[in-house]
PDB file of N, CA and C in Angstrom:
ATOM      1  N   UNK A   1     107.171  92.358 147.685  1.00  0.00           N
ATOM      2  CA  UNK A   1     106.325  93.282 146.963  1.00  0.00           C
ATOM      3  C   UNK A   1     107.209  94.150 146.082  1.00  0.00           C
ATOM      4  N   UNK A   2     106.984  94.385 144.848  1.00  0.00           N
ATOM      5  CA  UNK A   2     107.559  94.948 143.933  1.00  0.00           C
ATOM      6  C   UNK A   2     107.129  96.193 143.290  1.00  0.00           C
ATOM      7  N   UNK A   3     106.922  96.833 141.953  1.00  0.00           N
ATOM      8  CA  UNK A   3     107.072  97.327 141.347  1.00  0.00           C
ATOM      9  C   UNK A   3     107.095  96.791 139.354  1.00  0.00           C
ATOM     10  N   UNK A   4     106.339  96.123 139.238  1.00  0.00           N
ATOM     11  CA  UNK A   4     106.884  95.228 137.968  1.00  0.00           C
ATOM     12  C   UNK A   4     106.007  96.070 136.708  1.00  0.00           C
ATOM     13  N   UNK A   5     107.142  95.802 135.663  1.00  0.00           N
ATOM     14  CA  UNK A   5     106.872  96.138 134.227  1.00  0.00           C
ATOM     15  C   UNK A   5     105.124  95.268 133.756  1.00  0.00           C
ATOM     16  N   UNK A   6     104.100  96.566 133.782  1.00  0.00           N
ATOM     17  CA  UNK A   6     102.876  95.936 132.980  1.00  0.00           C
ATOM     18  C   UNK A   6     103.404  94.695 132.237  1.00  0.00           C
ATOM     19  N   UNK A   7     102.208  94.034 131.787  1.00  0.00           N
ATOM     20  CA  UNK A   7     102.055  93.248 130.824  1.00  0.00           C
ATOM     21  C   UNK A   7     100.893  93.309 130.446  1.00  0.00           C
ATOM     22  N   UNK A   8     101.005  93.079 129.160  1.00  0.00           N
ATOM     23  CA  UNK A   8      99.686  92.659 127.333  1.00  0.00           C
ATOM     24  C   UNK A   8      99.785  91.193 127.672  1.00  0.00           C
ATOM     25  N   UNK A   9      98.757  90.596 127.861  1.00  0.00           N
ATOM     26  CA  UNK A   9      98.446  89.270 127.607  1.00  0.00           C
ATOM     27  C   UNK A   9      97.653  89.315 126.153  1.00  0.00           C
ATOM     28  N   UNK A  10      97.761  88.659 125.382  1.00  0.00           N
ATOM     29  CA  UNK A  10      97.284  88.228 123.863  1.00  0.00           C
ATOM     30  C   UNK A  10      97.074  86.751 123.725  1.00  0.00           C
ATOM     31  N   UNK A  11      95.867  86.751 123.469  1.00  0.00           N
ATOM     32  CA  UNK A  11      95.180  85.380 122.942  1.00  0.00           C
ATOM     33  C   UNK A  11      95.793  84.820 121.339  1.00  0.00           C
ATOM     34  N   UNK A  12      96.303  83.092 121.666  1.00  0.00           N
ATOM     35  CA  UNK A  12      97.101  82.804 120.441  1.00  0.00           C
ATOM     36  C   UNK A  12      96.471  82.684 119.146  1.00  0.00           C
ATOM     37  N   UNK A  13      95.199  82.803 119.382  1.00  0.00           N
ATOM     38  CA  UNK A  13      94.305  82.833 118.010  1.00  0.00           C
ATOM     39  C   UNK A  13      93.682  83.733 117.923  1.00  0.00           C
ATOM     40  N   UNK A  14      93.997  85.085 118.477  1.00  0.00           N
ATOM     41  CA  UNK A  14      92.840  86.453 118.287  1.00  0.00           C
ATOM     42  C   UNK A  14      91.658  86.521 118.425  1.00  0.00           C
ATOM     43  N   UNK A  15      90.863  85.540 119.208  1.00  0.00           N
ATOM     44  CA  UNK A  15      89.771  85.571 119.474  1.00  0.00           C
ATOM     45  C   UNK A  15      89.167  85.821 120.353  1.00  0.00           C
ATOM     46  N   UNK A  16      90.004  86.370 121.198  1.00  0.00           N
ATOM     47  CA  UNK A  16      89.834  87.411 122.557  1.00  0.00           C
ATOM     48  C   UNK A  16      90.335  88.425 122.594  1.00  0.00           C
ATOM     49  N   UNK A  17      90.003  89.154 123.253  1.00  0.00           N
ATOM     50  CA  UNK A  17      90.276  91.021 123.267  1.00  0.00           C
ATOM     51  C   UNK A  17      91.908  90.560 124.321  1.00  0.00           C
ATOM     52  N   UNK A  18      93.094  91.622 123.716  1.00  0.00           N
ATOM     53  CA  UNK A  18      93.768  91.406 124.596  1.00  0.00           C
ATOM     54  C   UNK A  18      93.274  92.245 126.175  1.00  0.00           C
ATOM     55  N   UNK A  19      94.419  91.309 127.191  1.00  0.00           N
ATOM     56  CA  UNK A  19      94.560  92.088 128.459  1.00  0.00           C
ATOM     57  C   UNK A  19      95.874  92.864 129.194  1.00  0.00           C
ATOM     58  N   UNK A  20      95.189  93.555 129.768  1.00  0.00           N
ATOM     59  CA  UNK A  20      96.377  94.392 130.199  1.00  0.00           C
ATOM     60  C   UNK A  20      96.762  94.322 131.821  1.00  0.00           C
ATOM     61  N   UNK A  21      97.972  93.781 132.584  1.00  0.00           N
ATOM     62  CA  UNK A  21      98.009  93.851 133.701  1.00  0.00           C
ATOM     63  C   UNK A  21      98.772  94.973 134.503  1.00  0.00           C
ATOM     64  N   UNK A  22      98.630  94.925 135.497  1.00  0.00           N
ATOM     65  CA  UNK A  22      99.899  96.035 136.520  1.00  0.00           C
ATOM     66  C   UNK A  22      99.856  94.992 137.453  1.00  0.00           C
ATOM     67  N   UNK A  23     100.854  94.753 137.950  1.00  0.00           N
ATOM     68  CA  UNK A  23     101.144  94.030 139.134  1.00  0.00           C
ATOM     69  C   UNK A  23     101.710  94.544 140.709  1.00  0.00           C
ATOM     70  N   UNK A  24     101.480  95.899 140.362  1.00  0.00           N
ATOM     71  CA  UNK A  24     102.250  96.585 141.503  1.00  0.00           C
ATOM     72  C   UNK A  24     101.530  96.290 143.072  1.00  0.00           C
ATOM     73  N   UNK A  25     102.463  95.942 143.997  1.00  0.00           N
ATOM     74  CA  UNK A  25     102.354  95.438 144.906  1.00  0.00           C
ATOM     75  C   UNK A  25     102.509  93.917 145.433  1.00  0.00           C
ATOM     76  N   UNK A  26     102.498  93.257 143.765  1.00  0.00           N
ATOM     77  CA  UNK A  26     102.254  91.847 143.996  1.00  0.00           C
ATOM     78  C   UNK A  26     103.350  91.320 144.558  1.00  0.00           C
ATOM     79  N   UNK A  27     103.379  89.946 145.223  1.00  0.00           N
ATOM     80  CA  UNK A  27     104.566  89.659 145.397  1.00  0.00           C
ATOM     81  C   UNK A  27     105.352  89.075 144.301  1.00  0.00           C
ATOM     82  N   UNK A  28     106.863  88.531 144.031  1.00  0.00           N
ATOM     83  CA  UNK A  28     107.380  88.155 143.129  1.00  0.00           C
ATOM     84  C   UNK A  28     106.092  86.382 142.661  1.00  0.00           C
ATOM     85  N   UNK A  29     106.191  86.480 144.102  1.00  0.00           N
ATOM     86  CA  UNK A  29     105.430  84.774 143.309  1.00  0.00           C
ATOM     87  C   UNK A  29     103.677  84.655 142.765  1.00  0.00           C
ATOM     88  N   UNK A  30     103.233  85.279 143.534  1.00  0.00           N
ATOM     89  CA  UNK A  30     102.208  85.479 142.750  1.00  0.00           C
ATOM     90  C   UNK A  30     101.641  86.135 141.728  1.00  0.00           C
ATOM     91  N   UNK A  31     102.673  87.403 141.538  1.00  0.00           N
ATOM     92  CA  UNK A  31     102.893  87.460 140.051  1.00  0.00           C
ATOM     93  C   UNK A  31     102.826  86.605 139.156  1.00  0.00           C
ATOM     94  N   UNK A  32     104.334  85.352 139.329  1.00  0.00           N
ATOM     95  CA  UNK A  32     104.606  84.559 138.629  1.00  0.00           C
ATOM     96  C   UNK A  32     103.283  83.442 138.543  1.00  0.00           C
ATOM     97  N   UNK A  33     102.451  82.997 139.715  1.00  0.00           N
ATOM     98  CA  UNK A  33     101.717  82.317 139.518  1.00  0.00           C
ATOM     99  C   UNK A  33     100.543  82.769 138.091  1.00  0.00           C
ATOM    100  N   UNK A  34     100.421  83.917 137.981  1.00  0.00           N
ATOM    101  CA  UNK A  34      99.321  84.564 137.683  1.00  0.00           C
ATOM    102  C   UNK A  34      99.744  84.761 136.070  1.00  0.00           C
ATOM    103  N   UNK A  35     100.552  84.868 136.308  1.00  0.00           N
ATOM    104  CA  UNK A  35     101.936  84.699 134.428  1.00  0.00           C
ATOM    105  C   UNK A  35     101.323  82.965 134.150  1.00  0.00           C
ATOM    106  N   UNK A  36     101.613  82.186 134.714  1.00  0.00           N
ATOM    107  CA  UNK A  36     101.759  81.155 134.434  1.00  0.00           C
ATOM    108  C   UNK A  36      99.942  80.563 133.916  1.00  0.00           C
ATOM    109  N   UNK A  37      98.947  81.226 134.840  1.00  0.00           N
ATOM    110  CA  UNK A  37      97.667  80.571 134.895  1.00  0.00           C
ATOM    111  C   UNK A  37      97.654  81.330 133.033  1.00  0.00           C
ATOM    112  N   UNK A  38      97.933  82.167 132.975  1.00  0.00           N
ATOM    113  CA  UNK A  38      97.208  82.706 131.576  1.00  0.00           C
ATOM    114  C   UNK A  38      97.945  82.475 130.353  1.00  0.00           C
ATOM    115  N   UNK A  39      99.192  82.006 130.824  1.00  0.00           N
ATOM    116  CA  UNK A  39      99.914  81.044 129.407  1.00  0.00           C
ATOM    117  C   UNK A  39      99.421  79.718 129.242  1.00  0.00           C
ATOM    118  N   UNK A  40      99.118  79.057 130.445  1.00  0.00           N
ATOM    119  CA  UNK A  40      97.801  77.871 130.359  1.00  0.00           C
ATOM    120  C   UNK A  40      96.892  77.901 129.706  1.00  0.00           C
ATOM    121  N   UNK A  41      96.310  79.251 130.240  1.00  0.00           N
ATOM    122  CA  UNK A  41      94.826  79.520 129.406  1.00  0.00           C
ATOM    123  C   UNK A  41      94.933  80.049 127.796  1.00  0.00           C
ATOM    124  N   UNK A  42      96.142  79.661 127.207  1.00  0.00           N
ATOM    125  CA  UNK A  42      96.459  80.332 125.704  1.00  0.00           C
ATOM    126  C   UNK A  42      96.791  81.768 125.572  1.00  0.00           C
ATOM    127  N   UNK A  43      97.027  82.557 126.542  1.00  0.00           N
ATOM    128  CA  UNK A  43      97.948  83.498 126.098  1.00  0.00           C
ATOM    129  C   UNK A  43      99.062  83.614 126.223  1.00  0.00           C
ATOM    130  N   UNK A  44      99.863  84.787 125.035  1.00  0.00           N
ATOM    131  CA  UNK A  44     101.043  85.003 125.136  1.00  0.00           C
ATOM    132  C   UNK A  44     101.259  86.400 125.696  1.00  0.00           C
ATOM    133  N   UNK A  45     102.062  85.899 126.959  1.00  0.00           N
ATOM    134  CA  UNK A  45     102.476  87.431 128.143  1.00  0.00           C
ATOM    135  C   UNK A  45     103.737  87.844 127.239  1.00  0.00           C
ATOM    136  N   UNK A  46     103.650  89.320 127.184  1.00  0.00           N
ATOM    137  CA  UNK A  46     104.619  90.421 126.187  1.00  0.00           C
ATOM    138  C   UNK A  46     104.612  91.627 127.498  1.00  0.00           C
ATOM    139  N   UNK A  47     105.791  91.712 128.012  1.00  0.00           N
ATOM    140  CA  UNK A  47     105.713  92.779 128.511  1.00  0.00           C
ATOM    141  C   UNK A  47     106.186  94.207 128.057  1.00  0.00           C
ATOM    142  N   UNK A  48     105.352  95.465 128.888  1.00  0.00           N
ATOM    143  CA  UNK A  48     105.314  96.504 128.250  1.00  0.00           C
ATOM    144  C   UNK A  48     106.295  97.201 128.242  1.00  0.00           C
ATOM    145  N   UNK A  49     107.096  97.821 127.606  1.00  0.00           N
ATOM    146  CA  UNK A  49     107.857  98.853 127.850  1.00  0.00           C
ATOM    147  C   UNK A  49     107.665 100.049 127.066  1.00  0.00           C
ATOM    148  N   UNK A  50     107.107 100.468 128.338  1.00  0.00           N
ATOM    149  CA  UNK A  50     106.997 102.453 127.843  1.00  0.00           C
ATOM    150  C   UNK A  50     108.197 103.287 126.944  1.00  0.00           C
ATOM    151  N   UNK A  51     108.829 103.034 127.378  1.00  0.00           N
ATOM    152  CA  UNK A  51     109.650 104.030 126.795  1.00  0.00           C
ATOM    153  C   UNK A  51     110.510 103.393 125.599  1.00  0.00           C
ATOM    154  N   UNK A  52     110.352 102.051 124.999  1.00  0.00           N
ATOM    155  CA  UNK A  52     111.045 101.221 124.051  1.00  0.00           C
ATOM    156  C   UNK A  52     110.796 101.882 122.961  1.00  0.00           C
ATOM    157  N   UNK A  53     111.541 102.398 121.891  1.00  0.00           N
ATOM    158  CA  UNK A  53     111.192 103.245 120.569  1.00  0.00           C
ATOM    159  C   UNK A  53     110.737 101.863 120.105  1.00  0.00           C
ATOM    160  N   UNK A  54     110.504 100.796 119.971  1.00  0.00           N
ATOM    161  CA  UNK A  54     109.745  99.756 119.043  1.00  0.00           C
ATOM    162  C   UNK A  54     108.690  99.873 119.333  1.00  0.00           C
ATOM    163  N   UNK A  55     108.174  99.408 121.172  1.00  0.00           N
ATOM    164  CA  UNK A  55     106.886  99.798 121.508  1.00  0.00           C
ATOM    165  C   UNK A  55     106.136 101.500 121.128  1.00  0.00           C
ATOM    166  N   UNK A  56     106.516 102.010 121.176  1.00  0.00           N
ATOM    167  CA  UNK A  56     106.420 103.747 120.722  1.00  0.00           C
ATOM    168  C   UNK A  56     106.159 103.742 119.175  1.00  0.00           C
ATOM    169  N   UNK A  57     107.149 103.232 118.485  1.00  0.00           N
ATOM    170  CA  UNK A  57     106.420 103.236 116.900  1.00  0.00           C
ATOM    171  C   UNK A  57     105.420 102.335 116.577  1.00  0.00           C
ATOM    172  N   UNK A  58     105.143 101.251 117.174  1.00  0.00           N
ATOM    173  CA  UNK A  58     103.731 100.082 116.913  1.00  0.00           C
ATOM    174  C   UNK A  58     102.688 101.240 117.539  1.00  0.00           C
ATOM    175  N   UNK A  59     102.460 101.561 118.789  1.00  0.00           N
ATOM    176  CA  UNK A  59     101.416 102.443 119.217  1.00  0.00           C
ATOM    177  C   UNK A  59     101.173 103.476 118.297  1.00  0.00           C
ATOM    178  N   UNK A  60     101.918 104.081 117.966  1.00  0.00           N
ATOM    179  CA  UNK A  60     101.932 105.759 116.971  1.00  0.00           C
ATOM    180  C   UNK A  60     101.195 104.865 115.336  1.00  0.00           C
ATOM    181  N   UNK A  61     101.452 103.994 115.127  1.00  0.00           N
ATOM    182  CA  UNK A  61     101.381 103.577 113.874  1.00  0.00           C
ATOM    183  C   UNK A  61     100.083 103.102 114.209  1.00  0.00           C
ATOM    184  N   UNK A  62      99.337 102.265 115.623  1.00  0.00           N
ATOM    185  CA  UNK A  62      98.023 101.765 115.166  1.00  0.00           C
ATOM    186  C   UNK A  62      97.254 102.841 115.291  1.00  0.00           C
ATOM    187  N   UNK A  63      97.672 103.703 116.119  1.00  0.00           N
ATOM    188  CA  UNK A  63      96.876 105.419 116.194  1.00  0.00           C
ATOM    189  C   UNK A  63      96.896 105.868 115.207  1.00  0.00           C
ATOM    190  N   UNK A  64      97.279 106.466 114.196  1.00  0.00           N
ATOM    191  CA  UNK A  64      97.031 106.694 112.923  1.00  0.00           C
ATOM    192  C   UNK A  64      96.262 105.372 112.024  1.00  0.00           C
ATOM    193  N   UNK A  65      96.394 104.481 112.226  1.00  0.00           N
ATOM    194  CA  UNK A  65      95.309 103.184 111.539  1.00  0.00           C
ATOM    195  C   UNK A  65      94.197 103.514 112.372  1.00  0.00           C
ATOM    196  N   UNK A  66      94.266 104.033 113.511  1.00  0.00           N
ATOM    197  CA  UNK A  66      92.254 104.086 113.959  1.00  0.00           C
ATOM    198  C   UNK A  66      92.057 105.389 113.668  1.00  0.00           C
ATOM    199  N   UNK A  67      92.607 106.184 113.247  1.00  0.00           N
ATOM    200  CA  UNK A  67      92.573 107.457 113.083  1.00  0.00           C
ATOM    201  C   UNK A  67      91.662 107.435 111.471  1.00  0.00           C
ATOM    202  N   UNK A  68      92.616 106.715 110.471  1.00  0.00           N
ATOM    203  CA  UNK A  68      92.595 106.980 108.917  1.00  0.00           C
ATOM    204  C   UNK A  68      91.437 105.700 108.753  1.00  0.00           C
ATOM    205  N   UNK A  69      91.200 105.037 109.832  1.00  0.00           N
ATOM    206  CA  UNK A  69      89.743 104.087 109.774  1.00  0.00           C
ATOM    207  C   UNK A  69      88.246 104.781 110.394  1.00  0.00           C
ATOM    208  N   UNK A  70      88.978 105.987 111.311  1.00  0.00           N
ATOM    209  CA  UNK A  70      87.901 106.752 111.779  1.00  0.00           C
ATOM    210  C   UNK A  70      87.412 107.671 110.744  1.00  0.00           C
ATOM    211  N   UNK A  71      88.397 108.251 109.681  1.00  0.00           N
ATOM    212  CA  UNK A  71      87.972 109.476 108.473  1.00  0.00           C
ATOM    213  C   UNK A  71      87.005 108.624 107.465  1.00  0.00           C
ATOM    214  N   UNK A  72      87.561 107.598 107.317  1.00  0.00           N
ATOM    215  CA  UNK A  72      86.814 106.591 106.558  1.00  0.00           C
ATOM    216  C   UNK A  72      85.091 106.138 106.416  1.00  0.00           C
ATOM    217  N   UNK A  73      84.976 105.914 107.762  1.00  0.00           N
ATOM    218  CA  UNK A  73      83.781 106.120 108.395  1.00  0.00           C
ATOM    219  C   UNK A  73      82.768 107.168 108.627  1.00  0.00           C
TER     220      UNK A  73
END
């Protein structure tokens, strides 16, 4: 039983809403099983990192795109 870095699952053709996992508690393998069923099923697993200044500027940047799509409206 672990502790593991979320993951964004993303559909390879955008035609599904992405998903978001936590795995905490899981064991190492059924984690991995559970990685594996949804790269089967066409997604691509990206895991999260909080504190990554790349991940941090994509978030800040689509927040201001729903922001300047919300004034719009």
């Amino acid at each position: 039983m672990g502790n593991w870095i979320p993951v964004r699952a993303i559909y390879r053709d955008s035609t599904r809403p992405d998903m978001y996992f936590k795995f905490d508690g899981f064991t190492r393998e059924r984690r991995d099983e559970l990685l594996a069923e949804l790269e089967q099923s066409g997604y691509i697993v990206q895991e999260i990192l909080w504190n990554d200044p790349l991940f941090l500027l994509v978030q800040a940047r689509l927040r201001k795109e729903m922001e300047n799509h919300h004034d719009r409206a």
